[in-house]
N, C-alpha and C. Protein backbone atom coordinates (compact mmCIF):
# COMPACT_ATOMS: atom_id res chain seq x y z
N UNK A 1 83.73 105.73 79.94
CA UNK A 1 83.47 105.13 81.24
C UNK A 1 84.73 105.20 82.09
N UNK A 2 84.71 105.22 83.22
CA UNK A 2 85.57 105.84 84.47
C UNK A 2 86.06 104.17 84.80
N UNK A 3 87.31 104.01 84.65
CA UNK A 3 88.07 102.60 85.64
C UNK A 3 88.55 102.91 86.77
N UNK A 4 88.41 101.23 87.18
CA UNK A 4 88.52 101.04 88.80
C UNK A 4 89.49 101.74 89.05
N UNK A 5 90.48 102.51 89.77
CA UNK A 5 91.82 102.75 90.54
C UNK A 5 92.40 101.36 90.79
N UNK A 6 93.32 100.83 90.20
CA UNK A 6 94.84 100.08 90.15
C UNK A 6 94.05 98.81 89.48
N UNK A 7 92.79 98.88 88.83
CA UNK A 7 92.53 97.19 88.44
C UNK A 7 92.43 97.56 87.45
N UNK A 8 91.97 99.03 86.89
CA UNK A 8 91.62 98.87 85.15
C UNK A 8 90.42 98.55 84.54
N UNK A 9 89.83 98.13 85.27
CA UNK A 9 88.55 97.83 85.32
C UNK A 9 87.52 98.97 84.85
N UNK A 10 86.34 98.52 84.57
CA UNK A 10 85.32 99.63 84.11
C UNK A 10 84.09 100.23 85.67
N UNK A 11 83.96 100.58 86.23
CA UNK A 11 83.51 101.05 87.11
C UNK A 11 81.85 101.19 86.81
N UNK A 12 81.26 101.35 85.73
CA UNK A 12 79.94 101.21 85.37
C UNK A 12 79.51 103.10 85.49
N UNK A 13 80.46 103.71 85.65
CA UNK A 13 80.20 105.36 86.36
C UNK A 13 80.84 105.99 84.59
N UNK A 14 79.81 106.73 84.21
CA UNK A 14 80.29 107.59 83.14
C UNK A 14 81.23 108.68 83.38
N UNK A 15 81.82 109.06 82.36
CA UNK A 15 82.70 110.24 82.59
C UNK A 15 81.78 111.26 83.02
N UNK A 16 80.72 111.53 82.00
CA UNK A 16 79.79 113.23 82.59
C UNK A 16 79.53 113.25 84.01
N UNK A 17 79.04 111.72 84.56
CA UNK A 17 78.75 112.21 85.89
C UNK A 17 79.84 112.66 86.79
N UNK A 18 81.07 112.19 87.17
CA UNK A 18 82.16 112.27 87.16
C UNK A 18 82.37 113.89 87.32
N UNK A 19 82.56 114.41 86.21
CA UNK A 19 82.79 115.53 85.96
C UNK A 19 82.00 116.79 86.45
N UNK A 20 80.27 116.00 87.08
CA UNK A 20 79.84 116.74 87.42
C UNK A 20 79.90 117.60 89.07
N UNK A 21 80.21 116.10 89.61
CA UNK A 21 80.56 115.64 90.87
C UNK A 21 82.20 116.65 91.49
N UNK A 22 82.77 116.48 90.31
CA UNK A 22 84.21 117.24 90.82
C UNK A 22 84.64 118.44 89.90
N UNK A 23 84.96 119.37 90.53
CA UNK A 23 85.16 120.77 89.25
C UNK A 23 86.31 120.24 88.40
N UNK A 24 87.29 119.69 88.61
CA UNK A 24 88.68 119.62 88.39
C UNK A 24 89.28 118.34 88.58
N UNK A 25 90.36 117.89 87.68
CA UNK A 25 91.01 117.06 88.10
C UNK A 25 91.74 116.71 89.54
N UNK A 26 92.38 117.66 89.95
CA UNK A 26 92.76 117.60 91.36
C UNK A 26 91.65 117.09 92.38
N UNK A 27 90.88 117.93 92.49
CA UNK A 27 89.68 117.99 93.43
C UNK A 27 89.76 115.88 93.22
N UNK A 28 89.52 115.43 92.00
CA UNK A 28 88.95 113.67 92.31
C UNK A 28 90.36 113.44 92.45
N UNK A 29 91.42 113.72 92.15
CA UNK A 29 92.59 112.86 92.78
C UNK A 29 92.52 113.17 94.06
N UNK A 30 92.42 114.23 95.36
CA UNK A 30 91.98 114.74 96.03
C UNK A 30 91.42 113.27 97.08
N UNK A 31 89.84 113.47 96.36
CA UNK A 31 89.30 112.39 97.46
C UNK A 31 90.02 110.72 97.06
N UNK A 32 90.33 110.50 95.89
CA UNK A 32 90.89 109.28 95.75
C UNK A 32 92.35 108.82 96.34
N UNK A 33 93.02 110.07 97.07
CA UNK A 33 94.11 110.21 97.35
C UNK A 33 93.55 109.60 99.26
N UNK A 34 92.75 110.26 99.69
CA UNK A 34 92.09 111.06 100.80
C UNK A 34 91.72 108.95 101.13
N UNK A 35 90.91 108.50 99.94
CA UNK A 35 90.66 107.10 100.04
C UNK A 35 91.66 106.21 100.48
N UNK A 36 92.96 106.36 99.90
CA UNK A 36 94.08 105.26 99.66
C UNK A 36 94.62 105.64 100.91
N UNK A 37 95.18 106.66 101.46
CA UNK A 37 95.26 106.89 102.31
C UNK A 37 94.74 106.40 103.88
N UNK A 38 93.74 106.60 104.06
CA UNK A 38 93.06 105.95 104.67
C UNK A 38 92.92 104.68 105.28
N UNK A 39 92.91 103.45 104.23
CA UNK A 39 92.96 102.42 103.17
C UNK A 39 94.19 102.31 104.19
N UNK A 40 95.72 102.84 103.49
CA UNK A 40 97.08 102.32 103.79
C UNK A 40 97.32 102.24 105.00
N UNK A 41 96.79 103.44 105.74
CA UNK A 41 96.95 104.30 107.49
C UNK A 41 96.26 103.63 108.05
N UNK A 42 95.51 102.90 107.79
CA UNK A 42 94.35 101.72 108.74
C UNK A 42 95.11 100.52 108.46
N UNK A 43 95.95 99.96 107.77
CA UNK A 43 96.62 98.77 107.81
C UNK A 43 97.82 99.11 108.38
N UNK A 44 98.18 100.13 108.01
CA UNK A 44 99.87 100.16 108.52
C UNK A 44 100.11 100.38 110.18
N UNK A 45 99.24 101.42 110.35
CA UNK A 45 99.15 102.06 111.70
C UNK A 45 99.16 101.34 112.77
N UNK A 46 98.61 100.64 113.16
CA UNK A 46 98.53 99.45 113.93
C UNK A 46 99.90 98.39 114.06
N UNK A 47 99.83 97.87 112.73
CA UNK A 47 101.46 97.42 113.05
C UNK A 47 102.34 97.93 113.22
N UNK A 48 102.93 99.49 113.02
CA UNK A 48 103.93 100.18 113.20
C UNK A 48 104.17 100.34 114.69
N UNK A 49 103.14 100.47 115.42
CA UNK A 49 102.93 100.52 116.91
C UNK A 49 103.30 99.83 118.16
N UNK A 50 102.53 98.38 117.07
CA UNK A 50 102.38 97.47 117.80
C UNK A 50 104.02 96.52 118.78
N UNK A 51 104.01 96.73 119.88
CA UNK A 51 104.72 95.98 120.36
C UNK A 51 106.28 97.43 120.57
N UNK A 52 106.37 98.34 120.05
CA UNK A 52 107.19 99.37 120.24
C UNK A 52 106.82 100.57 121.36
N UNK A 53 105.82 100.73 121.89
CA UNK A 53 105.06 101.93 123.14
C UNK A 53 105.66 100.91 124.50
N UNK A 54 105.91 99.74 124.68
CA UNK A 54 106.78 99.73 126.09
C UNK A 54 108.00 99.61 125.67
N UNK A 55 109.05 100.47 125.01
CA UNK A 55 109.98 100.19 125.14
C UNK A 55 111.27 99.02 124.51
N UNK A 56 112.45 98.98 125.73
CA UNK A 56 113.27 98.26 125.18
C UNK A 56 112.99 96.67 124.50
N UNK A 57 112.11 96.11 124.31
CA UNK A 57 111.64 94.92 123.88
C UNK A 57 110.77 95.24 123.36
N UNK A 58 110.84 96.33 122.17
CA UNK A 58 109.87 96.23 121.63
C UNK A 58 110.43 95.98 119.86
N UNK A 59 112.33 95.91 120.10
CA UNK A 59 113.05 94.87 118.93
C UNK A 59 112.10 93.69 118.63
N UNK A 60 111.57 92.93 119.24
CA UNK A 60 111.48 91.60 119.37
C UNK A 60 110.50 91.02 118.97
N UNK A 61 109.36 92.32 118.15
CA UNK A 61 107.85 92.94 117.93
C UNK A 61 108.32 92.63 116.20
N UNK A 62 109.59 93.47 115.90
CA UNK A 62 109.82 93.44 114.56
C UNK A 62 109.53 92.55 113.35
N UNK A 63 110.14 91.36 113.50
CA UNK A 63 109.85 90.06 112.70
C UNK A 63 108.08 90.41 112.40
N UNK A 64 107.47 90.03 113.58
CA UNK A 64 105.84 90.18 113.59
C UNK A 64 105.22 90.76 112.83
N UNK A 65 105.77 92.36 113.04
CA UNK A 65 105.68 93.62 112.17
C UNK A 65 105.43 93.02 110.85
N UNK A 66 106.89 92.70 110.86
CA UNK A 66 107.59 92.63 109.09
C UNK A 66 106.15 91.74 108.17
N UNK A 67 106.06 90.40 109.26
CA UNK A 67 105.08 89.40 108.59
C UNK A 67 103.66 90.07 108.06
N UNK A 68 103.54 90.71 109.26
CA UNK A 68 101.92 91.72 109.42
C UNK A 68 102.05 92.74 108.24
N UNK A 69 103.00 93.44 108.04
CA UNK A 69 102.66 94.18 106.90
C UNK A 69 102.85 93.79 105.80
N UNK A 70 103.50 92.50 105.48
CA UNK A 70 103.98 92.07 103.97
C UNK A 70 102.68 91.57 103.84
N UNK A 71 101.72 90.57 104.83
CA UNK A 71 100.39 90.08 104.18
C UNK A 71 99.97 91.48 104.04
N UNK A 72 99.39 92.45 104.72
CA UNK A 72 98.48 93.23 104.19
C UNK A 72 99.05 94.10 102.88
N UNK A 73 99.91 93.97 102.63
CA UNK A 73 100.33 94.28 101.17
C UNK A 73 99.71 92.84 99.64
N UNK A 74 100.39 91.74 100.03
CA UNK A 74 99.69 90.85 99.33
C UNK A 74 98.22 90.29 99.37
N UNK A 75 97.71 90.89 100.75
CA UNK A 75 95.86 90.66 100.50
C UNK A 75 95.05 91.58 100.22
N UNK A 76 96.05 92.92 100.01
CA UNK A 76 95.23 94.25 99.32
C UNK A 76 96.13 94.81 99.06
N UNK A 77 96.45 94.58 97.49
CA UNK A 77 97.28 95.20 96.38
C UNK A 77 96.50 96.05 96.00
N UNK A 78 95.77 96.14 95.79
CA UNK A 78 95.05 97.73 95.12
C UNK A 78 95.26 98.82 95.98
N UNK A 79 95.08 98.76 96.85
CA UNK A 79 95.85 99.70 98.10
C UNK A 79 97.05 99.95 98.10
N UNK A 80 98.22 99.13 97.82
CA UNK A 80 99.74 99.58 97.89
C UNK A 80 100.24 99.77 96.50
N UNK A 81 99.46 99.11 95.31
CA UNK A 81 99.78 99.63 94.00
C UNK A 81 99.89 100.90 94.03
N UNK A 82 99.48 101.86 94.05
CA UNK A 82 99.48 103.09 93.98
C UNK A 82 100.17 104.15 94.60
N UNK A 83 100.65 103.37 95.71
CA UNK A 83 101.79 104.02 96.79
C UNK A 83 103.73 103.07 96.55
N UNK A 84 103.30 101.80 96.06
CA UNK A 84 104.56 101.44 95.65
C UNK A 84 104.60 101.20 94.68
N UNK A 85 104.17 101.54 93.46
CA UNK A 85 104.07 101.39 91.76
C UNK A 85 103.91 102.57 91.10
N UNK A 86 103.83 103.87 91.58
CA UNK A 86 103.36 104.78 90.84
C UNK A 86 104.55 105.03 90.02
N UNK A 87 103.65 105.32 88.77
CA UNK A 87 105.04 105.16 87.54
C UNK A 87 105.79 106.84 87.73
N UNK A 88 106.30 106.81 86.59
CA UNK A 88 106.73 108.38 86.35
C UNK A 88 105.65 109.31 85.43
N UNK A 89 105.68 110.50 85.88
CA UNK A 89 104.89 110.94 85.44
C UNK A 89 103.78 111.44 86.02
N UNK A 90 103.56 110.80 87.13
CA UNK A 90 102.45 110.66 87.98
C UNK A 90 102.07 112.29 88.46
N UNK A 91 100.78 112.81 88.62
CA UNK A 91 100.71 114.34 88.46
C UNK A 91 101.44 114.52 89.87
N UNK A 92 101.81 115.42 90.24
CA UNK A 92 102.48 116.26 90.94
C UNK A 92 101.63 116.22 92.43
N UNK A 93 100.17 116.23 91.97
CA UNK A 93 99.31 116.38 93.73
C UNK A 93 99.28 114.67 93.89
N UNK A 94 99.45 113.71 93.58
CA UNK A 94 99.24 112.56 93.84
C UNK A 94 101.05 112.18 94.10
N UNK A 95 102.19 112.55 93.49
CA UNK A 95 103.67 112.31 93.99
C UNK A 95 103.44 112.85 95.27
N UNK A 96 103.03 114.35 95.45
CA UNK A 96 103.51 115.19 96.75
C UNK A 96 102.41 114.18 98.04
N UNK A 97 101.44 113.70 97.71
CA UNK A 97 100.93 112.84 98.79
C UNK A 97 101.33 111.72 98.82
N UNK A 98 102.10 110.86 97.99
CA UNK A 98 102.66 109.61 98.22
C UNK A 98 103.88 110.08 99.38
N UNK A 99 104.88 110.97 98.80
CA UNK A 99 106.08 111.66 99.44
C UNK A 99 105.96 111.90 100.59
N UNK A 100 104.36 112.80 101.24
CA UNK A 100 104.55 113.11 102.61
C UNK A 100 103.85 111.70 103.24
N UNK A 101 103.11 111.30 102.91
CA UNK A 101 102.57 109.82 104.05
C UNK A 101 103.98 108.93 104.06
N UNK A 102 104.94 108.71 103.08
CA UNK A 102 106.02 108.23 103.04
C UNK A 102 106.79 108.84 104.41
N UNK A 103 106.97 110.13 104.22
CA UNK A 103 107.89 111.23 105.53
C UNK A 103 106.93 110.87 106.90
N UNK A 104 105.92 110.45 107.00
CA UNK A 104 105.05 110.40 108.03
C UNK A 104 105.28 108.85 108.62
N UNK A 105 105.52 107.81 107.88
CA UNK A 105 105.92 106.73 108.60
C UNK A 105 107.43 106.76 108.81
N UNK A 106 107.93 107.23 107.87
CA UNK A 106 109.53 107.34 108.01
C UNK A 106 109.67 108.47 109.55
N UNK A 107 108.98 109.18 110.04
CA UNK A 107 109.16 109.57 111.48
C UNK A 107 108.82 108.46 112.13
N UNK A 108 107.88 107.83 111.96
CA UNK A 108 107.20 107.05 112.98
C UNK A 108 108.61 105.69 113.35
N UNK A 109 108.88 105.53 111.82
CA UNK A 109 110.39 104.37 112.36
C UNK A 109 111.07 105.16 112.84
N UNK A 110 111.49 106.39 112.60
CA UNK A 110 112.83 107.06 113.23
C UNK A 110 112.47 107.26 115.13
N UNK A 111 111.09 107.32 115.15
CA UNK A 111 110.65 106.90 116.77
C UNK A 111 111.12 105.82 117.45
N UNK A 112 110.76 104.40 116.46
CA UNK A 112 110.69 103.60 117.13
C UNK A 112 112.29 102.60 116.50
N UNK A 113 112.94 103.27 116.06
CA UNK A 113 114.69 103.23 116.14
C UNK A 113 114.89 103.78 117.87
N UNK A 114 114.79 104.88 117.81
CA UNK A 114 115.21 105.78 119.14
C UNK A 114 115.17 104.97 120.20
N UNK A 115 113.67 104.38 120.55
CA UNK A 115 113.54 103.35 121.01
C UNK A 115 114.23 102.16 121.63
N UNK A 116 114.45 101.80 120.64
CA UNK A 116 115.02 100.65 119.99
C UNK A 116 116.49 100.55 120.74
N UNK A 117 117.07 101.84 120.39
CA UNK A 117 118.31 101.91 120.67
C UNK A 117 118.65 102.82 121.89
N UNK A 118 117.52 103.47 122.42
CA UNK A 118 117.88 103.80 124.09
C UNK A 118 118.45 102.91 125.18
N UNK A 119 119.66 103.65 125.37
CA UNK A 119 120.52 102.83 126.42
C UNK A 119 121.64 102.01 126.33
N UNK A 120 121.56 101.96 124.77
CA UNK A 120 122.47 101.01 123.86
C UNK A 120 124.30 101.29 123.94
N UNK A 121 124.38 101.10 123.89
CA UNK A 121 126.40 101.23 123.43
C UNK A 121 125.99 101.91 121.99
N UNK A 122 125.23 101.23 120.94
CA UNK A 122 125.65 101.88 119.66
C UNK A 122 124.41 102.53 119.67
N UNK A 123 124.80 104.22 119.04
CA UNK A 123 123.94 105.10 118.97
C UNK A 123 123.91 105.19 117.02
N UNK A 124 122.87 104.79 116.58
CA UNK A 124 122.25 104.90 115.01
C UNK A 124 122.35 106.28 114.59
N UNK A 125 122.77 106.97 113.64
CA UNK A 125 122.27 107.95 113.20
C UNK A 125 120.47 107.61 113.11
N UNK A 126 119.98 108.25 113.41
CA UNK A 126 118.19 108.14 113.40
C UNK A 126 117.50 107.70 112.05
N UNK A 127 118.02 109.41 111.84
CA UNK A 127 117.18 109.94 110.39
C UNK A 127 117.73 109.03 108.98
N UNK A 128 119.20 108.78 109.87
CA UNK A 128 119.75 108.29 108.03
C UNK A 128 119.29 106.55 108.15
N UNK A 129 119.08 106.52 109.48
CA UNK A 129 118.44 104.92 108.98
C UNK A 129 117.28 104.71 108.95
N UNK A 130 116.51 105.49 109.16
CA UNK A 130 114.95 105.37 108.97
C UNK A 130 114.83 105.42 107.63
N UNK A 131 115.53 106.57 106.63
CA UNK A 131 115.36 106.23 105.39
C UNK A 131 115.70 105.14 104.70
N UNK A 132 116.85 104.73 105.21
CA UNK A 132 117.24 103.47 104.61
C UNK A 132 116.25 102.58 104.89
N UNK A 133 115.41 102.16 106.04
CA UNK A 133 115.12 101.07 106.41
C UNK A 133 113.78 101.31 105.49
N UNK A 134 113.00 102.29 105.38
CA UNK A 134 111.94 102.70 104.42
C UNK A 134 112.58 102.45 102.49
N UNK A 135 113.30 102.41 102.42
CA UNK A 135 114.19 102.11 101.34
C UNK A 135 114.33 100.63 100.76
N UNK A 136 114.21 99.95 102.35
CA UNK A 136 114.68 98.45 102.11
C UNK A 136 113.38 98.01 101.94
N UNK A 137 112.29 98.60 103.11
CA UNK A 137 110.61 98.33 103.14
C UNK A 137 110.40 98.33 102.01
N UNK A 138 110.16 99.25 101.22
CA UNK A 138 109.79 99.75 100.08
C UNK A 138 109.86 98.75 98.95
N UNK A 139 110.91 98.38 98.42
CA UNK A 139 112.16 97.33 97.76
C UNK A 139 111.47 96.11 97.72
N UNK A 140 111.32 95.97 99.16
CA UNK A 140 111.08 94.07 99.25
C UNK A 140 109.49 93.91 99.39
N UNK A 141 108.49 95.20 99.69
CA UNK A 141 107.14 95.62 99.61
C UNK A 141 106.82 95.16 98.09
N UNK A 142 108.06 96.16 97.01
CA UNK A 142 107.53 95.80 94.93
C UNK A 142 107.86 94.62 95.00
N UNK A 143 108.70 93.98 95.74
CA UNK A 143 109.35 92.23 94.70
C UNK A 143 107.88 91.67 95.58
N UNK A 144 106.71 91.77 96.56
CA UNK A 144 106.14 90.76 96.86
C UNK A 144 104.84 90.85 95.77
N UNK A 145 104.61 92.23 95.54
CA UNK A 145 103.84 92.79 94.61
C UNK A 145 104.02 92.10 93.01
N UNK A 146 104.95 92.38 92.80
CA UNK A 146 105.50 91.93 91.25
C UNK A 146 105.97 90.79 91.04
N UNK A 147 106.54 90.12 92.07
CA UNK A 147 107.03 88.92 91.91
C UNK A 147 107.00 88.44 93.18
N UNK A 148 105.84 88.27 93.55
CA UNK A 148 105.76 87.39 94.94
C UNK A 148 106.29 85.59 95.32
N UNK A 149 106.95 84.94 93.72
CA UNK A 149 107.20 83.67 93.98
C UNK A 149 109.15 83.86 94.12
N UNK A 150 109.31 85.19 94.53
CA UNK A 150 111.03 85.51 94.37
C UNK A 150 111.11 85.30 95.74
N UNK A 151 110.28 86.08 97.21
CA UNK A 151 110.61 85.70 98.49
C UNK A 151 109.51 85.39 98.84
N UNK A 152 109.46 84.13 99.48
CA UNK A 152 108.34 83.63 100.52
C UNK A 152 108.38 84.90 101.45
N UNK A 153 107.65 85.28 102.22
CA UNK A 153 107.41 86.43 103.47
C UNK A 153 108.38 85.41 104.67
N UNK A 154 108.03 84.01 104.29
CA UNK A 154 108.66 83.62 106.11
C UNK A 154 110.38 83.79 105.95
N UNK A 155 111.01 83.71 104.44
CA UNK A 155 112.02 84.32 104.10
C UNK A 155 112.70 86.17 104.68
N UNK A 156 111.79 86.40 104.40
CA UNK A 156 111.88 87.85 104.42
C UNK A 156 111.97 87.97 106.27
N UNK A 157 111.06 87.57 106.84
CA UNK A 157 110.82 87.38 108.25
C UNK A 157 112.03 86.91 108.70
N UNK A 158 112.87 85.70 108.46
CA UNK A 158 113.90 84.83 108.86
C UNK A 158 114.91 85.93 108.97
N UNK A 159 114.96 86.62 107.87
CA UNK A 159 116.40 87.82 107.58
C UNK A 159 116.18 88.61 108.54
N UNK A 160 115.09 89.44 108.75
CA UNK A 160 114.71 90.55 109.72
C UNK A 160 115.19 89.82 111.19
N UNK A 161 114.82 88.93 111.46
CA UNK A 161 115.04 88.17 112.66
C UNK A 161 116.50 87.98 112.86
N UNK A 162 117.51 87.67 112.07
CA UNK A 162 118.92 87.55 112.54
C UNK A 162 119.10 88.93 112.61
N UNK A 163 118.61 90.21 111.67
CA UNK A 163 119.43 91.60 111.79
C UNK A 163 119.08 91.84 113.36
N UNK A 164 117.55 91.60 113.63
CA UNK A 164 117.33 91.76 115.26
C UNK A 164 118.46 91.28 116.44
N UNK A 165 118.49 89.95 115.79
CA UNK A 165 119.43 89.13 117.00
C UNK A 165 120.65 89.36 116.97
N UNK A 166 121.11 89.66 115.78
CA UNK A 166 122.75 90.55 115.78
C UNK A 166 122.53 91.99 116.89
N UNK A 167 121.57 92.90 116.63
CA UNK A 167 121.35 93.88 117.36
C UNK A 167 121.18 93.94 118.63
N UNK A 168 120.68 93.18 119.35
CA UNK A 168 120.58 92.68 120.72
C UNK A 168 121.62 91.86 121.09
N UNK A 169 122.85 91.75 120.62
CA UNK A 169 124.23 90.87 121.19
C UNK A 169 124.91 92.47 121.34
């Protein structure tokens, strides 16, 4: 019998049918990839946006951000398990699609850095802090996952909020 994706669970779906449905292993990581995706890009998308398309005040959006995406990580873990837990090992067509939707928001911050910092006295390297800041996302994304009683979110929010207000002095 075929389990849920990230619960383990039994799905009630036999292997034969399964097998009949998809030629190949790839092909069902494929649409299950195609799913999560989806899934992640419909929660994330929206907040990445939000409050950064007018411009210089759109620092001030951040905190918000931060809050908005840490719940939709803790009210649908089956969705980010798989994009921030994948162990080692993991086949090669399911790394290379974690990797590029990863490179795909990591532009989208390196946008809304640019942003951020048009007009500024201090000019960011872009690229090298978008990774970092996807680095730090990432980081404090597993501790809410794995150990969500280590930071409250309004914690996490409070920190983001002074790096803002240092940035705007």
């Amino acid at each position: 019998e075929i389990l849920i994706v990230g619960t383990g669970k039994p799905s009630g779906v036999p292997r034969p049918v399964v097998y009949c449905v998809f030629d190949n292993l790839g092909a069902l990581l494929s649409v299950l990839l195609d799913r999560q995706q989806a899934r992640a890009m419909a929660q994330l998308a929206p907040l990445l946006v939000t409050g950064f398309a007018e411009g210089g005040e759109s620092i001030d959006q951040l905190p918000t951000t931060i809050r908005a995406v840490a719940h939709a990580i803790t009210q649908d873990p089956d969705t980010w398990r798989p994009i921030l837990l994948s162990p080692q090992g993991t086949p090669d067509v399911v790394r290379s699609r974690i990797d590029g939707d990863r490179e795909m928001v990591r532009e989208v911050l390196a946008s809304m850095i640019a942003v951020v910092f048009a007009g500024r006295n201090i000019q960011p390297d872009v690229e090298v802090l978008s990774h970092a800041l996807i680095a730090v996302l990432e980081h404090f994304a597993r501790i809410l996952m794995e150990q969500p009683d280590l930071f409250e979110i309004e914690r996490l929010v409070d920190s983001v909020r002074v790096v803002v207000e240092s940035i705007q002095d």
